[in-house]
PDB file of N, CA and C in Angstrom:
ATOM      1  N   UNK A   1       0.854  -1.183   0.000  1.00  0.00           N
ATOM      2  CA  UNK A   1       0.000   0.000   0.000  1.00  0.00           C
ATOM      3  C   UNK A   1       0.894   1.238   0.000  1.00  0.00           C
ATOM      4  N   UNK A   2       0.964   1.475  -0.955  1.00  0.00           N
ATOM      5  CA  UNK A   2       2.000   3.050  -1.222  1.00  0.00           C
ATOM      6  C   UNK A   2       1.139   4.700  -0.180  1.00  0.00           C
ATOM      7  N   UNK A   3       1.980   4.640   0.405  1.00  0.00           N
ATOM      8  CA  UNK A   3       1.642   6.214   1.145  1.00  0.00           C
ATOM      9  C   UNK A   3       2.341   7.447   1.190  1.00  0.00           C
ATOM     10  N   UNK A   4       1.901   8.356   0.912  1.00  0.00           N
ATOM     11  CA  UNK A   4       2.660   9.541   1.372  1.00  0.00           C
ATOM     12  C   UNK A   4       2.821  10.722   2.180  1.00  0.00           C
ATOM     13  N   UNK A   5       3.271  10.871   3.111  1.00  0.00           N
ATOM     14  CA  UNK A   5       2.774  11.817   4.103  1.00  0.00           C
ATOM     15  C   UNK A   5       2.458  13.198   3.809  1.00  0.00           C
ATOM     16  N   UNK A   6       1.249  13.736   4.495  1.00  0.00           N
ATOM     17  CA  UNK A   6       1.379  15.399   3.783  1.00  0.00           C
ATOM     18  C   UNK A   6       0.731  15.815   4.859  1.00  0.00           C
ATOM     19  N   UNK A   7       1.867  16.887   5.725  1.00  0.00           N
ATOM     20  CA  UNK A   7       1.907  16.875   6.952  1.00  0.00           C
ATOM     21  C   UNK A   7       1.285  15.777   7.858  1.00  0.00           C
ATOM     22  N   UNK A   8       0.123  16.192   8.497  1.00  0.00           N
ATOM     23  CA  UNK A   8      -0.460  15.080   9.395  1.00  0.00           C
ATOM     24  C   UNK A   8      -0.424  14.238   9.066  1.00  0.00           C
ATOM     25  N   UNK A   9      -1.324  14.079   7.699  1.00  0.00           N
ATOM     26  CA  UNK A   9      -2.116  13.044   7.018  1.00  0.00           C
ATOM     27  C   UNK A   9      -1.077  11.928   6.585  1.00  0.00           C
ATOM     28  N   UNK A  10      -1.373  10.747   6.304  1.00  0.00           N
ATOM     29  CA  UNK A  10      -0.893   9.866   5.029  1.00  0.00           C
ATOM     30  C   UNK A  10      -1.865   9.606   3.907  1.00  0.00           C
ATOM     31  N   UNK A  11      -1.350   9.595   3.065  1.00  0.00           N
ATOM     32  CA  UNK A  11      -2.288   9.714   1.710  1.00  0.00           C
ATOM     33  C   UNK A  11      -1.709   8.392   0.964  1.00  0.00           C
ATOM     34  N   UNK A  12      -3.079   7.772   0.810  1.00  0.00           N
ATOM     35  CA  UNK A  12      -3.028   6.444   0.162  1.00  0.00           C
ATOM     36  C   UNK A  12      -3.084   6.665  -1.669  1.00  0.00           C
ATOM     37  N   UNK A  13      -2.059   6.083  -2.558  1.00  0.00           N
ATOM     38  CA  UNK A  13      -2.514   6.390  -3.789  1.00  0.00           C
ATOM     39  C   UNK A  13      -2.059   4.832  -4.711  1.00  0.00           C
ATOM     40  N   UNK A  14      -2.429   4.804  -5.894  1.00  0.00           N
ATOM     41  CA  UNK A  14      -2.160   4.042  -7.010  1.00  0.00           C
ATOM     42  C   UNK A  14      -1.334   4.842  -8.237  1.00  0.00           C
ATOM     43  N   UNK A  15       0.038   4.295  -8.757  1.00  0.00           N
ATOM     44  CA  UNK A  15       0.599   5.464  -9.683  1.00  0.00           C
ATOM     45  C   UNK A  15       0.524   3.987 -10.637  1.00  0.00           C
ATOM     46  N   UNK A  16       0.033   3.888 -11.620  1.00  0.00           N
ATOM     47  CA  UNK A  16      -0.270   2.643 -12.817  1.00  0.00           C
ATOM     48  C   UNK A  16       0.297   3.073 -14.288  1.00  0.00           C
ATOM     49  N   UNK A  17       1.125   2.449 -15.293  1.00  0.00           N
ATOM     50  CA  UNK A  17       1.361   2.853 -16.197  1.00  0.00           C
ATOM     51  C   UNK A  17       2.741   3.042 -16.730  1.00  0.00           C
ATOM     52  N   UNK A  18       3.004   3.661 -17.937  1.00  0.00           N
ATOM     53  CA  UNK A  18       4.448   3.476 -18.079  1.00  0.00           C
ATOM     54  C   UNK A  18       4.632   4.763 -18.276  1.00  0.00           C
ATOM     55  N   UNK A  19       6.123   4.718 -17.325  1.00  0.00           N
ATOM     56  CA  UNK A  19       6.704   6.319 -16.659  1.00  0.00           C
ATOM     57  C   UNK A  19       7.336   6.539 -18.194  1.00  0.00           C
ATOM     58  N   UNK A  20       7.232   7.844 -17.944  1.00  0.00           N
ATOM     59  CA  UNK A  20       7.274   9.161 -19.775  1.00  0.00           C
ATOM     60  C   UNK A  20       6.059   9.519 -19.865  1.00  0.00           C
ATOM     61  N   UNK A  21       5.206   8.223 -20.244  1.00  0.00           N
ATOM     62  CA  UNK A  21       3.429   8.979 -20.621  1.00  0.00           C
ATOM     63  C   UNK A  21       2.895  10.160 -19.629  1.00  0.00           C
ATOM     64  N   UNK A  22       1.921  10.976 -20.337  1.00  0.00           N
ATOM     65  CA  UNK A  22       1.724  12.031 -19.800  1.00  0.00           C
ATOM     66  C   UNK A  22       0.886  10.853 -18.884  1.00  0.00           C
ATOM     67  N   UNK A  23       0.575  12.013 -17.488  1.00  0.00           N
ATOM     68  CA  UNK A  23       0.133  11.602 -16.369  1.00  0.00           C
ATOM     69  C   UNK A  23      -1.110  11.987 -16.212  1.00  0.00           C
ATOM     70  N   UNK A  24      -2.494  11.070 -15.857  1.00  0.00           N
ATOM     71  CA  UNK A  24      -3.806  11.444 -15.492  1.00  0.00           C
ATOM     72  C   UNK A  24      -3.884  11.137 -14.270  1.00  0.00           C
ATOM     73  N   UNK A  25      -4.134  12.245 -13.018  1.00  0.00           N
ATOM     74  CA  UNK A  25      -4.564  12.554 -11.618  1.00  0.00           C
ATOM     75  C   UNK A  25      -6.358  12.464 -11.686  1.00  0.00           C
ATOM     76  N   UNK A  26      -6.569  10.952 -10.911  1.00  0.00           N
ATOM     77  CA  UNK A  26      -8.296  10.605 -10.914  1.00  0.00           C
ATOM     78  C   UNK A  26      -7.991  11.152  -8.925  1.00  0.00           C
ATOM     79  N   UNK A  27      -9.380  12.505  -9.038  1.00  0.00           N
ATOM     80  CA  UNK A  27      -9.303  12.263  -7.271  1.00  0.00           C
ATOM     81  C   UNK A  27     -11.095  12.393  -7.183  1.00  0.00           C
ATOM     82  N   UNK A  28     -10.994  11.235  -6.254  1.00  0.00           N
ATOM     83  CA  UNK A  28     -12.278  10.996  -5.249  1.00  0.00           C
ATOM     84  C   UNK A  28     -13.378  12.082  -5.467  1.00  0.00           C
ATOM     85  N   UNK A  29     -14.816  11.644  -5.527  1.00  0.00           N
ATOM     86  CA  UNK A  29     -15.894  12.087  -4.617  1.00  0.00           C
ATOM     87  C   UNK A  29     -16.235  12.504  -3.080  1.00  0.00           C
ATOM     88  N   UNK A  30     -16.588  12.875  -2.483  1.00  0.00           N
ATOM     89  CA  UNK A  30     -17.088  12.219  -1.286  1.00  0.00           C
ATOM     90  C   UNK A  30     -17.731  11.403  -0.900  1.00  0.00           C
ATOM     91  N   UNK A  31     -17.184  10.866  -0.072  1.00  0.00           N
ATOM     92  CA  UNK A  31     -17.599   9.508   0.801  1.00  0.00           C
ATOM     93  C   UNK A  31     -17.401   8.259  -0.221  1.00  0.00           C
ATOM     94  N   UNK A  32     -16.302   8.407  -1.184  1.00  0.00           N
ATOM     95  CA  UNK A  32     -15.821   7.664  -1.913  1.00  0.00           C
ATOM     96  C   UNK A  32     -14.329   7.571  -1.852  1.00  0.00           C
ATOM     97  N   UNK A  33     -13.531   6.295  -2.399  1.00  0.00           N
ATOM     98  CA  UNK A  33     -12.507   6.226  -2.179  1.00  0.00           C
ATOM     99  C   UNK A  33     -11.757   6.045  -3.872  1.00  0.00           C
ATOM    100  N   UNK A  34     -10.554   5.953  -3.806  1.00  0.00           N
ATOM    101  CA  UNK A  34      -9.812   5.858  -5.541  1.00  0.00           C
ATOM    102  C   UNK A  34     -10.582   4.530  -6.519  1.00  0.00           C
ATOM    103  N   UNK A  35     -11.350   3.810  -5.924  1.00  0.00           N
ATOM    104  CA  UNK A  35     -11.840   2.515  -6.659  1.00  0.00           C
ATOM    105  C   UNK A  35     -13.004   3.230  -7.115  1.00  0.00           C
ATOM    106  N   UNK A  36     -13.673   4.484  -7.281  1.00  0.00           N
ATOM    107  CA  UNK A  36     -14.311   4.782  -7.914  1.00  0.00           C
ATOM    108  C   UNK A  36     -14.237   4.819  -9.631  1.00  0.00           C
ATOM    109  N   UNK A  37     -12.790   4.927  -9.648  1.00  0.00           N
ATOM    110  CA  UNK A  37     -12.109   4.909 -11.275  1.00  0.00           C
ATOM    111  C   UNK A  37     -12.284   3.940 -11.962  1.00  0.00           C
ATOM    112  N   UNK A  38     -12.128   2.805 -11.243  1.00  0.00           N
ATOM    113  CA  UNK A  38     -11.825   1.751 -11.624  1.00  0.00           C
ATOM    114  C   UNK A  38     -12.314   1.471 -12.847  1.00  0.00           C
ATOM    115  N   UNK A  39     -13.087   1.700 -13.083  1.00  0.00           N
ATOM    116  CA  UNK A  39     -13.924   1.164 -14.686  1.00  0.00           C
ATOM    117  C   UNK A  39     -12.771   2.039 -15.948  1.00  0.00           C
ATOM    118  N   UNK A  40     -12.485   3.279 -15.345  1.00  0.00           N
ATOM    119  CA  UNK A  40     -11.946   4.230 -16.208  1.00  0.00           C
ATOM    120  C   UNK A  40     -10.451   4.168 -16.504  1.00  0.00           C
ATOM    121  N   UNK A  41      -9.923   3.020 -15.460  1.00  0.00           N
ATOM    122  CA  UNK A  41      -8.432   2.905 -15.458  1.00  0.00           C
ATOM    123  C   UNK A  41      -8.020   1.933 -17.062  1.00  0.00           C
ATOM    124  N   UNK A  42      -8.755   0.813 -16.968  1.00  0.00           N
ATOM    125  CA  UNK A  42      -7.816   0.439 -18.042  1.00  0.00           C
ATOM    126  C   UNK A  42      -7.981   1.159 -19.931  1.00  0.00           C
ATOM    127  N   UNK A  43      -9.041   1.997 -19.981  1.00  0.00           N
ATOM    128  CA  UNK A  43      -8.892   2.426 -21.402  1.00  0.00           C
ATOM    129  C   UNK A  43      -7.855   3.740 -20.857  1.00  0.00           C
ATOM    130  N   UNK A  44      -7.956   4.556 -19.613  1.00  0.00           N
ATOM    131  CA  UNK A  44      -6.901   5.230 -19.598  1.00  0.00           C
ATOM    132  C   UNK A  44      -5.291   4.803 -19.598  1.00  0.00           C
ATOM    133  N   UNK A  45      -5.352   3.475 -19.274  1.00  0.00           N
ATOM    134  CA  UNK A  45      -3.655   3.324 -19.370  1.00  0.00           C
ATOM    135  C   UNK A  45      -3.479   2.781 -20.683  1.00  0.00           C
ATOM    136  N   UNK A  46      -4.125   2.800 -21.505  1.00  0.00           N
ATOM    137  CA  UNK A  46      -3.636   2.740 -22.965  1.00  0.00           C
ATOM    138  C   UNK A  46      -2.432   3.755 -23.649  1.00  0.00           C
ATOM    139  N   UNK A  47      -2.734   4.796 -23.180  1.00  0.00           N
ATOM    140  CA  UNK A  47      -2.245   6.437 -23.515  1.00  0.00           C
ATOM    141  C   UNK A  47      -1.776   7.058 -22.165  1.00  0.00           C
ATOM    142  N   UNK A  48      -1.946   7.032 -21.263  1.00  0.00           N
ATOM    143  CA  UNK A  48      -1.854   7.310 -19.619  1.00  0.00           C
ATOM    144  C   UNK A  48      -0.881   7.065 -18.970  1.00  0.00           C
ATOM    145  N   UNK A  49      -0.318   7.302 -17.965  1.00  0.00           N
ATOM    146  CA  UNK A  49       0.407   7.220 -16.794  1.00  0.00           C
ATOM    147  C   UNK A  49      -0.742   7.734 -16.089  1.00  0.00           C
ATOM    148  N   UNK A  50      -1.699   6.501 -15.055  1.00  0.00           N
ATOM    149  CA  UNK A  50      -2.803   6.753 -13.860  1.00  0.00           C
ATOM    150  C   UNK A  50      -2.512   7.153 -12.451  1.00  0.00           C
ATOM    151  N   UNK A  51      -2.446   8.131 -11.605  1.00  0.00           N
ATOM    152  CA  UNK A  51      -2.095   8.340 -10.582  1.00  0.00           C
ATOM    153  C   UNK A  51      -3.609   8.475  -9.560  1.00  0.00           C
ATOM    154  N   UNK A  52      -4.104   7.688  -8.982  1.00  0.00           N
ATOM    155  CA  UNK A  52      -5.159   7.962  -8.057  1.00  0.00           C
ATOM    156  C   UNK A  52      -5.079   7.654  -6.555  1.00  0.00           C
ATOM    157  N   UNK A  53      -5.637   8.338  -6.041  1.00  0.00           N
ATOM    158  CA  UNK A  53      -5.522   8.571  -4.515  1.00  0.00           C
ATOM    159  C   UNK A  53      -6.764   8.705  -3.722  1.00  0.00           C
ATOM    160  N   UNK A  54      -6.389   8.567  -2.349  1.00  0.00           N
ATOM    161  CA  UNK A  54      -7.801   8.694  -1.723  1.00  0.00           C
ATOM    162  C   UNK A  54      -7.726   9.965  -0.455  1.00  0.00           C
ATOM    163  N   UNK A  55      -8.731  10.680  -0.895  1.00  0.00           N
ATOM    164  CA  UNK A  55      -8.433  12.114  -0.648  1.00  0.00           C
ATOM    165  C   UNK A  55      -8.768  11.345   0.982  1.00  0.00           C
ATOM    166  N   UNK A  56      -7.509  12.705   1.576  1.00  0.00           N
ATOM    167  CA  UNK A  56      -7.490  12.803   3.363  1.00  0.00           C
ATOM    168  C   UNK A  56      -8.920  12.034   3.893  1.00  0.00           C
ATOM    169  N   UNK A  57      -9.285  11.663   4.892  1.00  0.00           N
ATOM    170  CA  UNK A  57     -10.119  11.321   5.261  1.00  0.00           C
ATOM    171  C   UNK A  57     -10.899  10.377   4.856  1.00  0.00           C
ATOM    172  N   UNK A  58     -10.881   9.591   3.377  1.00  0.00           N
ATOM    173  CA  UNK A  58     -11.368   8.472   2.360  1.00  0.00           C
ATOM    174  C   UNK A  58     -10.868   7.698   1.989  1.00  0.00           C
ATOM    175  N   UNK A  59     -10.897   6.331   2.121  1.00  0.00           N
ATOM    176  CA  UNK A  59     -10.401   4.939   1.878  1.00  0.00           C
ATOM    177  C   UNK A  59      -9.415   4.482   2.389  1.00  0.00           C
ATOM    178  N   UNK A  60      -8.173   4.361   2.127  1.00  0.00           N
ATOM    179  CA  UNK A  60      -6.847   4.093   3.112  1.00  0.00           C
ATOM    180  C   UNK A  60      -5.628   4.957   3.163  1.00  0.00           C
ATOM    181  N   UNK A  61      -6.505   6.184   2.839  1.00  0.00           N
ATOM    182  CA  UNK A  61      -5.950   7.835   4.042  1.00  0.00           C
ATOM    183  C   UNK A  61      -6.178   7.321   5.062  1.00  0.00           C
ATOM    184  N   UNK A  62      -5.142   8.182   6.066  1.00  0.00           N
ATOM    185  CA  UNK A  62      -5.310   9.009   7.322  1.00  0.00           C
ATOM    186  C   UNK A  62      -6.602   9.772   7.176  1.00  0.00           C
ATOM    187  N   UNK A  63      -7.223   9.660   8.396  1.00  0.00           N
ATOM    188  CA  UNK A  63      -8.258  10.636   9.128  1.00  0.00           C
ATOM    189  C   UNK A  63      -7.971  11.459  10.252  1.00  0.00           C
ATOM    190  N   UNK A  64      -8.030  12.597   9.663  1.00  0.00           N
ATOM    191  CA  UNK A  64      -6.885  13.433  10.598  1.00  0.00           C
ATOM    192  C   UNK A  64      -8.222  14.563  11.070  1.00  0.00           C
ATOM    193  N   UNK A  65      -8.163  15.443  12.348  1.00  0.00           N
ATOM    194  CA  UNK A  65      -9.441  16.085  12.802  1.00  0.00           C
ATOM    195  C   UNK A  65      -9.768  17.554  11.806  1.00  0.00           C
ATOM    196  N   UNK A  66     -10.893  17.040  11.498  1.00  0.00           N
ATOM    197  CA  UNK A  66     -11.331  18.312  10.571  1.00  0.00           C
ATOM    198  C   UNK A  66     -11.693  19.262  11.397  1.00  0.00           C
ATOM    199  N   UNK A  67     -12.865  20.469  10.490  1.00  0.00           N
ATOM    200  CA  UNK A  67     -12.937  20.513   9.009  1.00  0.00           C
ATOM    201  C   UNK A  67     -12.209  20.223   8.321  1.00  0.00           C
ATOM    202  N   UNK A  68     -12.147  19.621   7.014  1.00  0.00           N
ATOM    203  CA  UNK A  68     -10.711  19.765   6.264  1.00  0.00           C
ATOM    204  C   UNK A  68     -11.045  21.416   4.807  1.00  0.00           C
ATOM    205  N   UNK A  69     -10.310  22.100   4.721  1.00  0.00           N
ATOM    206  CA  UNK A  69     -10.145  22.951   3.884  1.00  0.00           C
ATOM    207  C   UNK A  69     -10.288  22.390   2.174  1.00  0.00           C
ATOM    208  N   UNK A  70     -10.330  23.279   1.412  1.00  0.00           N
ATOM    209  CA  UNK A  70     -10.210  23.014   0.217  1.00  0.00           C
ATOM    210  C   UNK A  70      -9.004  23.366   0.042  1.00  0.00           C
ATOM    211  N   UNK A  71      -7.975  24.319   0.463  1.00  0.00           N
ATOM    212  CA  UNK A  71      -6.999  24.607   0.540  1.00  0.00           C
ATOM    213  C   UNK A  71      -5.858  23.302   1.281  1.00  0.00           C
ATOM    214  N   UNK A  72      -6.368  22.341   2.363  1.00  0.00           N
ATOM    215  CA  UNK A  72      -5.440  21.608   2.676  1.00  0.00           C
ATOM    216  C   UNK A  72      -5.860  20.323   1.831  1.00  0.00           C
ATOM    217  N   UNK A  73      -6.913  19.905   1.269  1.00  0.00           N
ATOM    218  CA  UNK A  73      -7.132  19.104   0.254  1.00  0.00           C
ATOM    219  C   UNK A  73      -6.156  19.193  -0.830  1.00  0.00           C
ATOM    220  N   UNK A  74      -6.211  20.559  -1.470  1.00  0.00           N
ATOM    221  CA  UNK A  74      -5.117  20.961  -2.384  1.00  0.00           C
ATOM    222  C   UNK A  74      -3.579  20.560  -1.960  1.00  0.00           C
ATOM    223  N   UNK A  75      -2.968  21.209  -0.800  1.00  0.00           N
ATOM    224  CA  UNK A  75      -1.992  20.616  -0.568  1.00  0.00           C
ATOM    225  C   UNK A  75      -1.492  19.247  -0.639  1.00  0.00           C
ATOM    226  N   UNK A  76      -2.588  18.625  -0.110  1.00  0.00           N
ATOM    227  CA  UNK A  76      -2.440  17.128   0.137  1.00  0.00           C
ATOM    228  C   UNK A  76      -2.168  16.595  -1.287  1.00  0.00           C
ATOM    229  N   UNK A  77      -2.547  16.866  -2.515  1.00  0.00           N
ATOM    230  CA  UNK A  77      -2.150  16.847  -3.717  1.00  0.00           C
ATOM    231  C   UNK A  77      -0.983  17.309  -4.289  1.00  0.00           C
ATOM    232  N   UNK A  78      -0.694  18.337  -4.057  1.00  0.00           N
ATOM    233  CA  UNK A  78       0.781  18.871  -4.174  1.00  0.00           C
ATOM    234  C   UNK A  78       2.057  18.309  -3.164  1.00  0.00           C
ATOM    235  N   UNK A  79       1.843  17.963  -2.225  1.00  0.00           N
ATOM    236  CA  UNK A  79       2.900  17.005  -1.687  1.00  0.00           C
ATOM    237  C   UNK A  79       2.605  15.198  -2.017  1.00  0.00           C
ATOM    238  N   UNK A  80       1.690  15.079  -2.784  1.00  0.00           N
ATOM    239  CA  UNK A  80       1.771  13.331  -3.868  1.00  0.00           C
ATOM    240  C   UNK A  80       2.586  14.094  -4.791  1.00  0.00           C
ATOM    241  N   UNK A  81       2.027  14.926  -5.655  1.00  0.00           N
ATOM    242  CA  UNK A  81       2.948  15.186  -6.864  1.00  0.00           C
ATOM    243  C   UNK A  81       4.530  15.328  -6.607  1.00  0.00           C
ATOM    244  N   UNK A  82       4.301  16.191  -5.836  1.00  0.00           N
ATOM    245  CA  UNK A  82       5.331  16.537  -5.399  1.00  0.00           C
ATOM    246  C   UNK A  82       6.861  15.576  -5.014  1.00  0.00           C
ATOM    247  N   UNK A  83       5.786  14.708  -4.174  1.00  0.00           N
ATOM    248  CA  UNK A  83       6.759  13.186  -3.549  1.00  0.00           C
ATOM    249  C   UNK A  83       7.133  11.483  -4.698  1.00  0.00           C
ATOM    250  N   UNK A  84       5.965  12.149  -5.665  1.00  0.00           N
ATOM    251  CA  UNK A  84       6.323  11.472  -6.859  1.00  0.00           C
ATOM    252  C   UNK A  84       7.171  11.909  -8.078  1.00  0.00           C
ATOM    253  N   UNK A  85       7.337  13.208  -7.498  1.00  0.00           N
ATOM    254  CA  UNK A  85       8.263  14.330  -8.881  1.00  0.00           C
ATOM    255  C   UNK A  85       7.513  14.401 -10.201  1.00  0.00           C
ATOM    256  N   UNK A  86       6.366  14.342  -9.805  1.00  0.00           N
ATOM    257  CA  UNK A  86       5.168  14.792 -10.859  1.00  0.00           C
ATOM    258  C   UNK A  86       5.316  16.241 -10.980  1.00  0.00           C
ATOM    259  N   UNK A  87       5.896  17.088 -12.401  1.00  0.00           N
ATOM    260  CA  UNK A  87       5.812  18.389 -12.700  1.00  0.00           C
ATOM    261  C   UNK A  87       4.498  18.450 -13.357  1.00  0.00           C
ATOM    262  N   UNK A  88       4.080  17.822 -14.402  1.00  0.00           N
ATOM    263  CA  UNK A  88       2.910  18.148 -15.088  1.00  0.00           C
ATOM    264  C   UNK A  88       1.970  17.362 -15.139  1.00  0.00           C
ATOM    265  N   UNK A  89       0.921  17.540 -14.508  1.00  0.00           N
ATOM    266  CA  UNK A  89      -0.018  16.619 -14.923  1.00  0.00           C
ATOM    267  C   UNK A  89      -1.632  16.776 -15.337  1.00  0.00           C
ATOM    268  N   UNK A  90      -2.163  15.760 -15.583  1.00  0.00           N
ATOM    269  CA  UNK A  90      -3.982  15.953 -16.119  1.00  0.00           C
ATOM    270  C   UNK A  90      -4.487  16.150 -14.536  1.00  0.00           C
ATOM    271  N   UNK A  91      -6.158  16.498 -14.366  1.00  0.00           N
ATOM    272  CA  UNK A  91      -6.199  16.773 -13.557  1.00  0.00           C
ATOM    273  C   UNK A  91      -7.809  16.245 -13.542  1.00  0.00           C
ATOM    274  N   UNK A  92      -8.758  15.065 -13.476  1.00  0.00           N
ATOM    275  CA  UNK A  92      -9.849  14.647 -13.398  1.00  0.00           C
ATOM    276  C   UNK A  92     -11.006  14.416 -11.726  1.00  0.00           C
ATOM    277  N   UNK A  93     -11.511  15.088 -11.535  1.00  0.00           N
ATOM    278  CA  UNK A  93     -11.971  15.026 -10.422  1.00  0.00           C
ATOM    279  C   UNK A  93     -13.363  15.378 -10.121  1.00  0.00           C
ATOM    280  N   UNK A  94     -14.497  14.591  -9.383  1.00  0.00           N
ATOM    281  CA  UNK A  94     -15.955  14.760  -9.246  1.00  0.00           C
ATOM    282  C   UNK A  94     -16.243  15.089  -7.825  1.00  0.00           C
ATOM    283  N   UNK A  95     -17.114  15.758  -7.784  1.00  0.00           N
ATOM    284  CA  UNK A  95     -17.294  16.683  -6.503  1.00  0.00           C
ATOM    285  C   UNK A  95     -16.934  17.219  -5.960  1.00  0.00           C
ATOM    286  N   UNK A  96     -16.160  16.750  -4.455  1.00  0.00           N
ATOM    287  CA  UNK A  96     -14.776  17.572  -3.874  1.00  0.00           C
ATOM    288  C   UNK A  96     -13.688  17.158  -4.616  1.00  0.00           C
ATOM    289  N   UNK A  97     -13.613  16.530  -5.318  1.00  0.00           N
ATOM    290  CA  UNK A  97     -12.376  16.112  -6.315  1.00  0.00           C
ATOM    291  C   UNK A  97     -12.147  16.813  -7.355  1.00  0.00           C
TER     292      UNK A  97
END
């Protein structure tokens, strides 16, 4: 189970695909976790490098004491990219995602 810490939190993610391809970032609903994609992962790794995660507080994240911000949501994304040395990437996301 790959994790990455961002501050408090640990952030659970999936990085699928072959490294060069541009990169597609799938993030969560609420009260949903990264297996929401799932249907969408394998025509995306045709063309793809898949990176999905399960936002703070959803699936096998850390639950760390809220509110949580939209602003520390964001972060929590920028220290995956970040900890994966992801400079550029797609950016797909439903609801709070």
């Amino acid at each position: 189970m790959p994790i990455v810490k961002a501050g408090a939190a640990r952030i659970h993610y999936a990085l699928e695909g072959q490294s060069g391809s541009p990169v597609l970032v799938f993030s969560n609903s609420l009260g949903a976790n990264y297996s929401m994609w799932d249907p969408q992962v394998p025509e995306a790794r045709k063309k793809l490098r898949v990176l999905r995660y399960d936002s703070r507080g959803h699936g096998q994240s850390s639950v760390t004491p809220g509110p949580y911000s939209i602003e520390q949501l964001g972060g929590d994304v920028l220290a995956l990219l970040d900890a994966l040395r992801l400079d550029h990437v797609h950016f797909c996301g439903l609801s709070m995602g």
